[in-house]
N, C-alpha and C. Protein backbone atom coordinates (compact mmCIF):
# COMPACT_ATOMS: atom_id res chain seq x y z
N UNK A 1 120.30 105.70 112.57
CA UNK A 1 119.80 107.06 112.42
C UNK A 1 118.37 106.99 111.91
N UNK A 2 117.27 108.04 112.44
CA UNK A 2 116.09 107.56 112.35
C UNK A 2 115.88 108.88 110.95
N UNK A 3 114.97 109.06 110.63
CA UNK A 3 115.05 109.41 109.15
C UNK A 3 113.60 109.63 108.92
N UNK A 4 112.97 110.35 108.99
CA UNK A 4 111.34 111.59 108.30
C UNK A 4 111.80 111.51 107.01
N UNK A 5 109.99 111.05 106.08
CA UNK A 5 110.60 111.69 104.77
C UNK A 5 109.22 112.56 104.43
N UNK A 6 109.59 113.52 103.70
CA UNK A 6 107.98 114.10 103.70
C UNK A 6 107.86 114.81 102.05
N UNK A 7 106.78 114.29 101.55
CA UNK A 7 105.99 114.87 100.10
C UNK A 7 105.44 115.89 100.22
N UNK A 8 105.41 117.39 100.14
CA UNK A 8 104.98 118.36 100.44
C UNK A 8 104.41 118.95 99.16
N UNK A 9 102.82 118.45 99.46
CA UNK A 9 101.84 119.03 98.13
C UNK A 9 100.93 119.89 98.70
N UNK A 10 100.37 120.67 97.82
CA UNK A 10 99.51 121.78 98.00
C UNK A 10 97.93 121.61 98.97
N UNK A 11 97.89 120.46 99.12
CA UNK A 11 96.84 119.70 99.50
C UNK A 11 96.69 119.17 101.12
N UNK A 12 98.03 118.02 100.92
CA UNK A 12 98.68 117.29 101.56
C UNK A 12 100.32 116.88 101.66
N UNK A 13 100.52 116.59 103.36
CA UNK A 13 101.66 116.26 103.15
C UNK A 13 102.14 114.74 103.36
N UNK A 14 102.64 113.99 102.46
CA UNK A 14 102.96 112.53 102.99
C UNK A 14 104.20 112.29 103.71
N UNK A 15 103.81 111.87 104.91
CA UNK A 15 104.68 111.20 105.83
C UNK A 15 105.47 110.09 105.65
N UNK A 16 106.48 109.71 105.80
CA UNK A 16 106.98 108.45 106.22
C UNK A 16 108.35 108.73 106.80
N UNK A 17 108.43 107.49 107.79
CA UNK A 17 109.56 107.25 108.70
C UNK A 17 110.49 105.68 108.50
N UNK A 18 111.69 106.23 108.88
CA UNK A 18 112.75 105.25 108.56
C UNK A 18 113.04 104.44 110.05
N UNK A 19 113.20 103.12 109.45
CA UNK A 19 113.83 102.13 110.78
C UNK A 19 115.04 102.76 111.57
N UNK A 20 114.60 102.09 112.98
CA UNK A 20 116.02 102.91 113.41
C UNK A 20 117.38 102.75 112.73
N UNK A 21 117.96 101.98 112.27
CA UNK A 21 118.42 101.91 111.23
C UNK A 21 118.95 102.43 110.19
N UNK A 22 118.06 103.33 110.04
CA UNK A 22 117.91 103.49 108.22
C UNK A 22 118.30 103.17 107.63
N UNK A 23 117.48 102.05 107.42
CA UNK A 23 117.67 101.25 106.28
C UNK A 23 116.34 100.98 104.97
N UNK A 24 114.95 101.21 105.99
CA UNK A 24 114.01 100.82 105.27
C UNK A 24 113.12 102.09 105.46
N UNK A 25 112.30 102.02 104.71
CA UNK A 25 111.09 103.70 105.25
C UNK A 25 110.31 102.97 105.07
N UNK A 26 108.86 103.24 105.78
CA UNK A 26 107.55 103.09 105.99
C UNK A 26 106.73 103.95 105.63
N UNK A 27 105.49 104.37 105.21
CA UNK A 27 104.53 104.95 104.97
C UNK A 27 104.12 105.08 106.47
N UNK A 28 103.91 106.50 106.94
CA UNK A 28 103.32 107.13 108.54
C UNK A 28 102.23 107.61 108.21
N UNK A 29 101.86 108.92 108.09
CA UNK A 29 100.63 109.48 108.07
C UNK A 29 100.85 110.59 106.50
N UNK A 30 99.64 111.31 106.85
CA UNK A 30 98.81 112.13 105.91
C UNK A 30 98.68 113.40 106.66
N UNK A 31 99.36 114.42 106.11
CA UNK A 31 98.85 115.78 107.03
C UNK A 31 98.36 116.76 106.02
N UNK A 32 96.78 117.24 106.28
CA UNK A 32 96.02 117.75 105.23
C UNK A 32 96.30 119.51 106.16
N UNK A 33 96.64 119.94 104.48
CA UNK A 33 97.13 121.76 104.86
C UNK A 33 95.91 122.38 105.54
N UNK A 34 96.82 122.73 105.88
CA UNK A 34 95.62 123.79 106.38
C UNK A 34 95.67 125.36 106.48
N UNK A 35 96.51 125.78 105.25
CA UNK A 35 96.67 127.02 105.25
C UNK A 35 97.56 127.53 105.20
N UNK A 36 98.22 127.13 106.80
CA UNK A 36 99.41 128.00 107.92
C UNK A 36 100.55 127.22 107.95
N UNK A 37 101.61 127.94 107.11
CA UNK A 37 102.89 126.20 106.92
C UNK A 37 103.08 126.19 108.38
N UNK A 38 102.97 127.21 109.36
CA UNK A 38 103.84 127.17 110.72
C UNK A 38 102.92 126.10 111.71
N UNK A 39 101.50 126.01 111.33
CA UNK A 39 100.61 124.87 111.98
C UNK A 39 101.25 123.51 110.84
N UNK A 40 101.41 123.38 109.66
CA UNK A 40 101.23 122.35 109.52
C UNK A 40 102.91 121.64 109.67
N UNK A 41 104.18 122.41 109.97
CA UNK A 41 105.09 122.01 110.27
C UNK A 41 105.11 121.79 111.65
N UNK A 42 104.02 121.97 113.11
CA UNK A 42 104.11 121.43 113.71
C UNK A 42 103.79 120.08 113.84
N UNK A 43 102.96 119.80 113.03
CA UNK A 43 102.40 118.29 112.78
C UNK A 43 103.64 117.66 112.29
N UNK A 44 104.42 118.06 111.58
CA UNK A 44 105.31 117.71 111.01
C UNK A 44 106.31 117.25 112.24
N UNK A 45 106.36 117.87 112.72
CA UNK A 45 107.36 117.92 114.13
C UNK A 45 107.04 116.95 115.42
N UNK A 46 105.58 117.05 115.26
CA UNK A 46 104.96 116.13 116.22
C UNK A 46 105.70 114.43 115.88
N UNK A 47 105.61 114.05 114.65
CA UNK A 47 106.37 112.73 114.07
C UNK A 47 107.69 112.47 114.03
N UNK A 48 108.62 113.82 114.09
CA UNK A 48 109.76 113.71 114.14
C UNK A 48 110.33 114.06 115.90
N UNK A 49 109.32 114.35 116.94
CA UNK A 49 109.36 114.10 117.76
C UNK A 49 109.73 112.61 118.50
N UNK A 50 108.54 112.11 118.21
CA UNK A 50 107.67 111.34 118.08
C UNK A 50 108.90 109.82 118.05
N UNK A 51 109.87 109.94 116.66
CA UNK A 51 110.31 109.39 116.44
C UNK A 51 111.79 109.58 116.79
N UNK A 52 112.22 110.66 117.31
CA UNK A 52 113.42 111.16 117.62
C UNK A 52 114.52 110.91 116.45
N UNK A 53 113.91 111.47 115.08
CA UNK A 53 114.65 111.72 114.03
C UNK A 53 115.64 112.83 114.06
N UNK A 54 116.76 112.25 113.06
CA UNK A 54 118.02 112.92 113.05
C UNK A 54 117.80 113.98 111.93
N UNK A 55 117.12 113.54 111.08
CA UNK A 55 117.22 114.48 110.08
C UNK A 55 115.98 114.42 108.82
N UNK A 56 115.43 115.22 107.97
CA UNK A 56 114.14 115.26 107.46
C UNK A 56 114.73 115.12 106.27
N UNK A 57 113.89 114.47 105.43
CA UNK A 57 114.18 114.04 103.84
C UNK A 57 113.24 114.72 103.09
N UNK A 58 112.95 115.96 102.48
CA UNK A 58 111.72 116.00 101.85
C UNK A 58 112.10 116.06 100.29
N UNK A 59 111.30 115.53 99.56
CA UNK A 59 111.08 115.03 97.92
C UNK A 59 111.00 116.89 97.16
N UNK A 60 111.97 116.94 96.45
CA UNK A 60 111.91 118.36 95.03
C UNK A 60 111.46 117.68 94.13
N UNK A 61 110.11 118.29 93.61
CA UNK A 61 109.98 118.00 92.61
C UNK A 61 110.28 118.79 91.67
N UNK A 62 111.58 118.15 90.77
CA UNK A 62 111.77 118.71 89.57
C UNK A 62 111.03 118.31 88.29
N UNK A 63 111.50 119.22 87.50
CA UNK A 63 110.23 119.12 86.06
C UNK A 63 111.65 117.90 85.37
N UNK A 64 110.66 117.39 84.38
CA UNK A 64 111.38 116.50 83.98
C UNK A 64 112.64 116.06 83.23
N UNK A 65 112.98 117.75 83.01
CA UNK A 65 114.37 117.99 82.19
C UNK A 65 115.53 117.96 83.46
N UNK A 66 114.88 117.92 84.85
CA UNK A 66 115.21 118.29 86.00
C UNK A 66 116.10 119.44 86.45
N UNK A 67 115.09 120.69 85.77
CA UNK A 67 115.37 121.73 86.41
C UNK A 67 114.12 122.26 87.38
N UNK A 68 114.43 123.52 87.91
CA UNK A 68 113.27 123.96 88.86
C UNK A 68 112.39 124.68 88.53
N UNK A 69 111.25 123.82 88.34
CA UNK A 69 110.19 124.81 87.99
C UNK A 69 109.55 125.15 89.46
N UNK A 70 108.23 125.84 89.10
CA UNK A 70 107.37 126.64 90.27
C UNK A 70 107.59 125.88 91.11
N UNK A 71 107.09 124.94 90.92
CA UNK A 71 106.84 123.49 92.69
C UNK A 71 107.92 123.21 93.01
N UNK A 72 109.01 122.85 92.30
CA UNK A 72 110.57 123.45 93.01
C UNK A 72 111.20 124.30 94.25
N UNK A 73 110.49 125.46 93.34
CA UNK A 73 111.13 126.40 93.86
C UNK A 73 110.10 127.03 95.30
N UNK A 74 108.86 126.58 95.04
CA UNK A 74 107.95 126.48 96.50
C UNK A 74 108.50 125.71 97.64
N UNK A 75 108.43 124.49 97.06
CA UNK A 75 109.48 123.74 98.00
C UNK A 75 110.42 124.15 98.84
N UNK A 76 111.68 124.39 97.64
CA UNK A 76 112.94 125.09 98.38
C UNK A 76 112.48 126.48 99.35
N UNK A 77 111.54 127.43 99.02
CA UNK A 77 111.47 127.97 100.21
C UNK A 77 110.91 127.52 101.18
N UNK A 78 109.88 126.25 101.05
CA UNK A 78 109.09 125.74 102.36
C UNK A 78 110.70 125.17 102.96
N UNK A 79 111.72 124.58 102.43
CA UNK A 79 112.21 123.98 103.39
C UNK A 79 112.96 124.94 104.12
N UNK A 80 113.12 125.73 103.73
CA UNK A 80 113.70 126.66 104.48
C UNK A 80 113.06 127.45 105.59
N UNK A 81 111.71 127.13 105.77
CA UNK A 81 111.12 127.66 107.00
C UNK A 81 111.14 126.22 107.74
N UNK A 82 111.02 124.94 107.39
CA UNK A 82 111.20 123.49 108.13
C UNK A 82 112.61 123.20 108.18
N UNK A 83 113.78 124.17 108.03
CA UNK A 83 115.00 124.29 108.88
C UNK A 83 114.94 125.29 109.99
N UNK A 84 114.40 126.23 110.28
CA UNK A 84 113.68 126.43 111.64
C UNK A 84 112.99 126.32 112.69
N UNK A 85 111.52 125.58 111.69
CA UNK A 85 110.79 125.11 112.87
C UNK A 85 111.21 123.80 113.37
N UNK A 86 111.98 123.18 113.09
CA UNK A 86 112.39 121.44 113.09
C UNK A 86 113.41 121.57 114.11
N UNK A 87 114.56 122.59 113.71
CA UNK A 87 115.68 122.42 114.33
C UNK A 87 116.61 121.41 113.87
N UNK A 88 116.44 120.44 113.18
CA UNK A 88 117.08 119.40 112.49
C UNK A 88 117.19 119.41 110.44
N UNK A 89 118.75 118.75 110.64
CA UNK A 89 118.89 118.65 109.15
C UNK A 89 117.73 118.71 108.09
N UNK A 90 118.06 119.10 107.43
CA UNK A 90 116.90 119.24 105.95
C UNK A 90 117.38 118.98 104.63
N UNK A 91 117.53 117.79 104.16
CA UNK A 91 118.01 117.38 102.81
C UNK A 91 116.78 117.44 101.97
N UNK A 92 117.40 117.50 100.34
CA UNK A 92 116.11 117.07 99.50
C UNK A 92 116.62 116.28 98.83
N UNK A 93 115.76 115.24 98.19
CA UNK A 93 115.77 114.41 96.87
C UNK A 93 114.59 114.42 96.23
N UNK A 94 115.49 114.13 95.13
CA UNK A 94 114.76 114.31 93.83
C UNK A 94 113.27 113.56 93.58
N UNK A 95 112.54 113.90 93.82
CA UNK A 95 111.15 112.55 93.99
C UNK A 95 110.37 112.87 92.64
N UNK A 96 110.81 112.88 91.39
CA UNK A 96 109.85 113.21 90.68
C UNK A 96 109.31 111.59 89.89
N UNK A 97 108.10 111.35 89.99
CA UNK A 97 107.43 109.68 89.53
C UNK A 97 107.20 109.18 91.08
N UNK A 98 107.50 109.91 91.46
CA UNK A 98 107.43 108.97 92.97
C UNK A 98 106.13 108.59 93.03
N UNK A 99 104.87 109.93 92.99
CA UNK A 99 103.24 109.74 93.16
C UNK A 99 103.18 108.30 92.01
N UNK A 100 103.70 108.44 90.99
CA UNK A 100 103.32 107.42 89.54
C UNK A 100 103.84 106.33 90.03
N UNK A 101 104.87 106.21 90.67
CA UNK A 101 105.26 105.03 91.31
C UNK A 101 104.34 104.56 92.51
N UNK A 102 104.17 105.46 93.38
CA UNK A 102 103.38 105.16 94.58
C UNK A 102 101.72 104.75 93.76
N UNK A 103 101.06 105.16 92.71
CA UNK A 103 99.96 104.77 92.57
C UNK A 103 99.85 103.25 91.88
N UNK A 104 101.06 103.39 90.99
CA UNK A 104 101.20 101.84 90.80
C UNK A 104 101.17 101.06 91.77
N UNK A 105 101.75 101.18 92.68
CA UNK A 105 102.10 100.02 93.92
C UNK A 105 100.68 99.67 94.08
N UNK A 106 100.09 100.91 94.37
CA UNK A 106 98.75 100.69 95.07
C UNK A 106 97.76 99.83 94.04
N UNK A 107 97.84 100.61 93.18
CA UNK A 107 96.98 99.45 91.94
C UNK A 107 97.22 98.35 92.33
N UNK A 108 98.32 97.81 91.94
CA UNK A 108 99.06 96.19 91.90
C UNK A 108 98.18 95.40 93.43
N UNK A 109 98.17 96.30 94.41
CA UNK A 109 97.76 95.87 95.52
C UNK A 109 95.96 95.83 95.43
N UNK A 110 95.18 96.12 94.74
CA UNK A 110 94.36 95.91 94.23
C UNK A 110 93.55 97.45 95.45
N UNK A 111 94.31 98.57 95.36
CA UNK A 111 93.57 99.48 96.10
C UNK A 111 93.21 100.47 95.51
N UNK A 112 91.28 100.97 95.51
CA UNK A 112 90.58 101.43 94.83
C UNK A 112 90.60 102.97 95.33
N UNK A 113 89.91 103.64 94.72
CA UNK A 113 89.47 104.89 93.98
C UNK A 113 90.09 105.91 95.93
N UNK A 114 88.85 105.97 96.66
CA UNK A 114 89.03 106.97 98.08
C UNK A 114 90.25 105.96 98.70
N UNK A 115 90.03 105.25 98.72
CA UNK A 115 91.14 104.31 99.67
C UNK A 115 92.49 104.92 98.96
N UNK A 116 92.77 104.73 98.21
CA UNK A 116 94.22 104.70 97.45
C UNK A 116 94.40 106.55 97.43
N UNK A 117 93.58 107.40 97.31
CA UNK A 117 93.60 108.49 97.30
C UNK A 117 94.15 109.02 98.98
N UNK A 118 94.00 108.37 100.12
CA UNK A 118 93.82 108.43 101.22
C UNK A 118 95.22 108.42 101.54
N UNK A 119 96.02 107.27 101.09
CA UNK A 119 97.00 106.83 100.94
C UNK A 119 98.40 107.16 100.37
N UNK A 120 98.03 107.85 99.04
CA UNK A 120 98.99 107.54 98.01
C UNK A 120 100.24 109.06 98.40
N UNK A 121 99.68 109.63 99.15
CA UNK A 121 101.07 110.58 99.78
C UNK A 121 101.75 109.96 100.74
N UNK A 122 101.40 109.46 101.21
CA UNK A 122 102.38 108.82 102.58
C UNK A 122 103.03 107.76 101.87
N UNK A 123 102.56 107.09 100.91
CA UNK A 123 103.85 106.03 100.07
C UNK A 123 103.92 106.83 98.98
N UNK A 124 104.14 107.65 98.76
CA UNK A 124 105.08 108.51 97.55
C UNK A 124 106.27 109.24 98.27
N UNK A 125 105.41 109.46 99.80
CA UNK A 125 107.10 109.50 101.11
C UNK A 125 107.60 108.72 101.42
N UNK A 126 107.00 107.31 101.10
CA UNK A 126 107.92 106.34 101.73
C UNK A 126 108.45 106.42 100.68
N UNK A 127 108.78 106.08 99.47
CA UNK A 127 109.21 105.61 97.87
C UNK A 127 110.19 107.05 98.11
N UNK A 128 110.08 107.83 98.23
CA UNK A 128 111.08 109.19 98.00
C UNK A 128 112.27 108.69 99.16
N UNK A 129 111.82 108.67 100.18
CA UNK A 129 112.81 108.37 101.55
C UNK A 129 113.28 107.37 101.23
N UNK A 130 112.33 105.68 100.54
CA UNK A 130 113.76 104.91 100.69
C UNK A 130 114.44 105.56 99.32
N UNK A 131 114.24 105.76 98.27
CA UNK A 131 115.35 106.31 97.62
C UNK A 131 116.63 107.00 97.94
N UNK A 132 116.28 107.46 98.91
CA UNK A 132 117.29 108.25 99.69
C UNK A 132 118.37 107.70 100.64
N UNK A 133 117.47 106.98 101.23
CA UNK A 133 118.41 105.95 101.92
C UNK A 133 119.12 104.86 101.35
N UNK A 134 118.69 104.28 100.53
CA UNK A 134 119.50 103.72 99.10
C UNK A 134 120.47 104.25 98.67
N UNK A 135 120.59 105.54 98.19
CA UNK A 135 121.31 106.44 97.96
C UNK A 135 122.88 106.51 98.77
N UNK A 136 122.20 107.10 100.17
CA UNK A 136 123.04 107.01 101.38
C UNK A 136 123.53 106.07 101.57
N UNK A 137 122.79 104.61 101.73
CA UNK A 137 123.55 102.91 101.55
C UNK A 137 124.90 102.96 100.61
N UNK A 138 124.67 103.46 99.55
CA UNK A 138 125.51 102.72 98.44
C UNK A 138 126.84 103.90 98.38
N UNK A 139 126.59 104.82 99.08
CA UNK A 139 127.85 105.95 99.23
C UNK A 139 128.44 105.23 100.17
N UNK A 140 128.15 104.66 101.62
CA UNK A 140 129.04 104.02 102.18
C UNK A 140 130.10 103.46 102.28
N UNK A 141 131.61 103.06 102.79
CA UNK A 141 132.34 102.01 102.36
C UNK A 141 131.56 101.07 103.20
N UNK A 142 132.00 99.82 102.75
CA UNK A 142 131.93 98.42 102.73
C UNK A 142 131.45 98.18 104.16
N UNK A 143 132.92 98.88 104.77
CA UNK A 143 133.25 98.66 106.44
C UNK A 143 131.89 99.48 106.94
N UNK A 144 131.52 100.60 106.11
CA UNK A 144 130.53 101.41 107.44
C UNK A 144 129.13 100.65 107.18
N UNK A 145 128.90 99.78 105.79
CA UNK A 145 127.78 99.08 105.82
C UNK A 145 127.82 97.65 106.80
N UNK A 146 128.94 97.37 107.13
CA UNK A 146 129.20 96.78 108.14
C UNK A 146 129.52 94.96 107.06
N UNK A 147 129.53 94.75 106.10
CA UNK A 147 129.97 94.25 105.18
C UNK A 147 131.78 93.89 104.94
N UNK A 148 131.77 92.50 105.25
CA UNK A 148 133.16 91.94 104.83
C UNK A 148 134.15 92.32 103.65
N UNK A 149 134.93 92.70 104.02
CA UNK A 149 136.09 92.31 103.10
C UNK A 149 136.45 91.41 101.97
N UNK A 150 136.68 91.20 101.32
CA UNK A 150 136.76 89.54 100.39
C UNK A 150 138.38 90.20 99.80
N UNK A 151 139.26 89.55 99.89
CA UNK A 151 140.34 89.41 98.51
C UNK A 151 141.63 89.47 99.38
């Protein structure tokens, strides 16, 4: 099952896509707003075209007591217009540290100031999506991970 995950900030949105598989997510693109959610969920669509995904993962950010504050609750109504324009499933997870996580990575990788800025949404979607798919992994039984028996 192929698998969109998307960071939806005021700015920008970070992309990433899952192996056919899903098993692993990748960092895809960067889609800079532009105003009109109904233009920028076609971009959105263009990738999940693109990729003939089953279903969209996008990151809630909750506040850190993890309830819903404002950006929450923006969210939850954006996804609810990207269960229309998509036509396909719409889950959320929880992505909050994801950016703090995604900028670490990038540090560690020794990537500077515009570069890493360029970047750091599309791996704060990948880091949210594989969480998710992790998630999804470990709910599995044994048999559907395709994993032996022992005893």
């Amino acid at each position: 099952m192929r698998v969109v995950g998307i960071d939806l900030g005021s700015k920008r949105v970070g992309v990433a896509v899952s192996d056919p598989s899903g098993t692993v997510a990748s960092p895809h693109s960067v889609v800079l707003r532009t105003g009109s959610h109904a233009q920028d969920h076609r971009a959105i669509n263009e990738v999940i075209a693109e990729y003939e995904a089953d279903l969209l993962v996008v990151g809630l950010p909750r506040s850190m007591d993890g309830s819903l504050g404002p950006a929450a609750k923006a969210v939850l109504s954006e996804v609810d217009e990207l269960i229309a324009a998509t036509g396909i499933p719409v889950e959320t997870v929880d992505e909050r540290l994801t950016t703090v996580s995604a900028n670490r990575v990038l540090q560690e990788a020794n990537v500077k100031g515009v570069a890493r800025r360029r970047v750091i949404d599309k791996v704060a979607a990948a880091i949210l999506l594989q969480v998710w798919l992790d998630v999804r992994a470990a709910e599995r039984s044994p048999d559907e991970r395709g994993e032996a028996r022992h005893g």
